[in-house]
Protein backbone atom coordinates (compact mmCIF):
# COMPACT_ATOMS: atom_id res chain seq x y z
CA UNK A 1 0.00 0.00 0.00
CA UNK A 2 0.68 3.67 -0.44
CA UNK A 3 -0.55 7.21 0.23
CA UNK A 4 -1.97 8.74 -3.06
CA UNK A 5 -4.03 11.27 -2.56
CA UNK A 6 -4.52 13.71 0.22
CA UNK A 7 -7.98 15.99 -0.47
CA UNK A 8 -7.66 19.31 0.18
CA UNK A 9 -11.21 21.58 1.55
CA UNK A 10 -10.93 25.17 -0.30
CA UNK A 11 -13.04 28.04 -0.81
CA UNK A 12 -11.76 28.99 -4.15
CA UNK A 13 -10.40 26.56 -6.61
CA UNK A 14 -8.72 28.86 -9.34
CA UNK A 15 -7.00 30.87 -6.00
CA UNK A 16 -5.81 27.35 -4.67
CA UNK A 17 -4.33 26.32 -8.28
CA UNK A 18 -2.62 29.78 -8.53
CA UNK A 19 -1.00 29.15 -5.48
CA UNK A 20 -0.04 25.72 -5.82
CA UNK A 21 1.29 26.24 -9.32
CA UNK A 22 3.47 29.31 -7.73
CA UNK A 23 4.72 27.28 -5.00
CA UNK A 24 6.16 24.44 -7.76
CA UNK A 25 3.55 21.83 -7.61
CA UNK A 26 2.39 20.37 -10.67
CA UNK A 27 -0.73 20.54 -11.96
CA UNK A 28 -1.70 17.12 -13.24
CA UNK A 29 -5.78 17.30 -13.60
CA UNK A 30 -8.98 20.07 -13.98
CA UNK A 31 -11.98 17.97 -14.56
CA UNK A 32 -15.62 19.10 -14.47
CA UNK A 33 -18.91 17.95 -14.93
CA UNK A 34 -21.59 19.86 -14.76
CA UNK A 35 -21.97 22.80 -12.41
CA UNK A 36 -21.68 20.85 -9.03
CA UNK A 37 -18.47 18.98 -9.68
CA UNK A 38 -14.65 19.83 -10.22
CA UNK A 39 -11.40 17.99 -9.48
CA UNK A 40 -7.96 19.63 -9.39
CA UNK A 41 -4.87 17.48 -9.05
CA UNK A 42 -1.63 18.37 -8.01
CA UNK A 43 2.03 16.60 -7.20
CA UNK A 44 5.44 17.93 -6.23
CA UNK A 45 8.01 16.47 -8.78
CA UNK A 46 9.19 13.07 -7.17
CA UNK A 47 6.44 12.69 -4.99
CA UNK A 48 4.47 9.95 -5.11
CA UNK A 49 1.15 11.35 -3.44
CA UNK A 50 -0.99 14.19 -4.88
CA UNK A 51 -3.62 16.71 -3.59
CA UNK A 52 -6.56 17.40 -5.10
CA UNK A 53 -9.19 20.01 -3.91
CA UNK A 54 -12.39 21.02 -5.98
CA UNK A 55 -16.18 21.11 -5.88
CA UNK A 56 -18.38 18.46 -4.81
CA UNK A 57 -15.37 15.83 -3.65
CA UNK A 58 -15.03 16.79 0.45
CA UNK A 59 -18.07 18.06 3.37
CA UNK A 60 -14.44 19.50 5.40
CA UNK A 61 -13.88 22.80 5.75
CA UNK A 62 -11.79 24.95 3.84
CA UNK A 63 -7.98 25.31 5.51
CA UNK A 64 -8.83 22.47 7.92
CA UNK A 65 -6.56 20.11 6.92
CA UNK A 66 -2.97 20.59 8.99
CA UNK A 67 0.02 19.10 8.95
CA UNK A 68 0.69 17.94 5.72
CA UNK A 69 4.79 17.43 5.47
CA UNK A 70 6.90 17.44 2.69
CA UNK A 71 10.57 16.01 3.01
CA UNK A 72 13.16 17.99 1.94
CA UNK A 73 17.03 17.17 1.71
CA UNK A 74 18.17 20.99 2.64
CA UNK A 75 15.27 23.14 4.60
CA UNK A 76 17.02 26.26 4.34
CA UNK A 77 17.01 25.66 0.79
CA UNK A 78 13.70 24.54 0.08
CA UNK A 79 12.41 27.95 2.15
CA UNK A 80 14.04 30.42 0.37
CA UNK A 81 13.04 28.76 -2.80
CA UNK A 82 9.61 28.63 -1.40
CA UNK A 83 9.89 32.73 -0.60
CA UNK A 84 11.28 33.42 -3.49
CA UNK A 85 7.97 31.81 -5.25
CA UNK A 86 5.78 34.12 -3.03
CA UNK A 87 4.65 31.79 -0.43
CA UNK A 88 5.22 33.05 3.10
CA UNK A 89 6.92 30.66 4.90
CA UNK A 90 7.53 31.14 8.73
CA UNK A 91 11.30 30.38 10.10
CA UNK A 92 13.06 27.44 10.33
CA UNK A 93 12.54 25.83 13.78
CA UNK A 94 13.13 22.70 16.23
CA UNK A 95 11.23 21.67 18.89
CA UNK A 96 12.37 22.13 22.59
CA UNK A 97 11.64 18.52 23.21
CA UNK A 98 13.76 17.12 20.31
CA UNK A 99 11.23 15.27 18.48
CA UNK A 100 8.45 16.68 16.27
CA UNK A 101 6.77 19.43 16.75
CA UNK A 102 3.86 20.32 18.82
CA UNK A 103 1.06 22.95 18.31
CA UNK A 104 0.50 25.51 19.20
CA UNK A 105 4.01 27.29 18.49
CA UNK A 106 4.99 27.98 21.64
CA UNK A 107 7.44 25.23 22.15
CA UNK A 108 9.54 26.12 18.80
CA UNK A 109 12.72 26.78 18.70
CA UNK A 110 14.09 29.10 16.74
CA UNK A 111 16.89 27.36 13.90
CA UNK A 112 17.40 23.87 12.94
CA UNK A 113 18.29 21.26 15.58
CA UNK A 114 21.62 21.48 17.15
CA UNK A 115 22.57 17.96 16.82
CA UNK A 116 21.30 18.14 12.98
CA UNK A 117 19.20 14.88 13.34
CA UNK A 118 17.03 14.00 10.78
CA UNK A 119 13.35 14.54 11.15
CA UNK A 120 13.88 17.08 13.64
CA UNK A 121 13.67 20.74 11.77
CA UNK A 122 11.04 22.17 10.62
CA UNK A 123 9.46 25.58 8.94
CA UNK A 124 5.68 25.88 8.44
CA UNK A 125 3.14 27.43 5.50
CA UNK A 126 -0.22 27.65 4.87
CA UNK A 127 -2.38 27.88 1.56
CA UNK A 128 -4.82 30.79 1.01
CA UNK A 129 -7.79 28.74 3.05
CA UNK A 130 -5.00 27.94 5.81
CA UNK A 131 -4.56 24.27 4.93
CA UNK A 132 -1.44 24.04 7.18
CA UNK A 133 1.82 22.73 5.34
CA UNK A 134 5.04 21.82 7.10
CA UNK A 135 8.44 21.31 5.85
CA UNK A 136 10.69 18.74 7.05
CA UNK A 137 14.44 18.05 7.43
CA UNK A 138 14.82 14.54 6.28
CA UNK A 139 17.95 12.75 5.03
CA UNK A 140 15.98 10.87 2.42
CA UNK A 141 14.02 14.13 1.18
């Protein structure tokens, strides 16, 4: 088995693909039928999972969906090429316990971890409807 598809609740499809396409996913479906259904598909290249948000395909609210990770070999890198695509991405952070993260904030920690385990550094975004996004440190990202 493997993840595939992660369904995103938003309030304005052509807003979400704007900002999906600006942050580097790639847009890999826009399907409707009729007035009361649309599909929009996403990926990051070499991912093997995909979003998809639209009309008629999820009861959740929009931006309720948190903590959706993506892996990435070099944080500080992946951030600033996130910034530089117009998505506001907070600072890179650890947690004061070690592992994870927790929410709310208050137990960040400003810069990656000290000991530069993987797993264990993190920076956070959100989409337009505040579908929360979180990037992670990972040796295999």
């Amino acid at each position: 088995m493997k993840l595939e598809l992660v369904v995103l609740p938003v309030s304005q499809i052509d807003r979400a693909k704007e900002f999906y396409r600006s942050a580097g996913f790639c847009e890999e479906l826009d399907f409707a039928s009729g007035d009361d259904f649309r599909v929009v598909c996403f990926s990051l290249p070499g991912s093997g999972a995909s979003i998809a948000f639209g009309k008629g395909i999820t009861s959740a609210l929009p931006g309720s969906v948190q903590g959706l990770h993506i892996a990435v070999s070099d944080i500080e890198e992946a951030r600033a090429e996130l910034l530089e695509r117009g998505v506001d991405v907070g600072g890179t952070f650890h947690d004061v316990g070690g592992v994870f993260y927790r929410i709310p904030p208050w137990h960040d920690v400003p810069g990656q971890d000290p000991a530069g385990r993987t797993h264990a550094s993190f920076a956070r975004f959100s989409d337009p409807d505040g579908n929360g996004w979180v990037l992670e440190q990972a040796s295999d990202g």
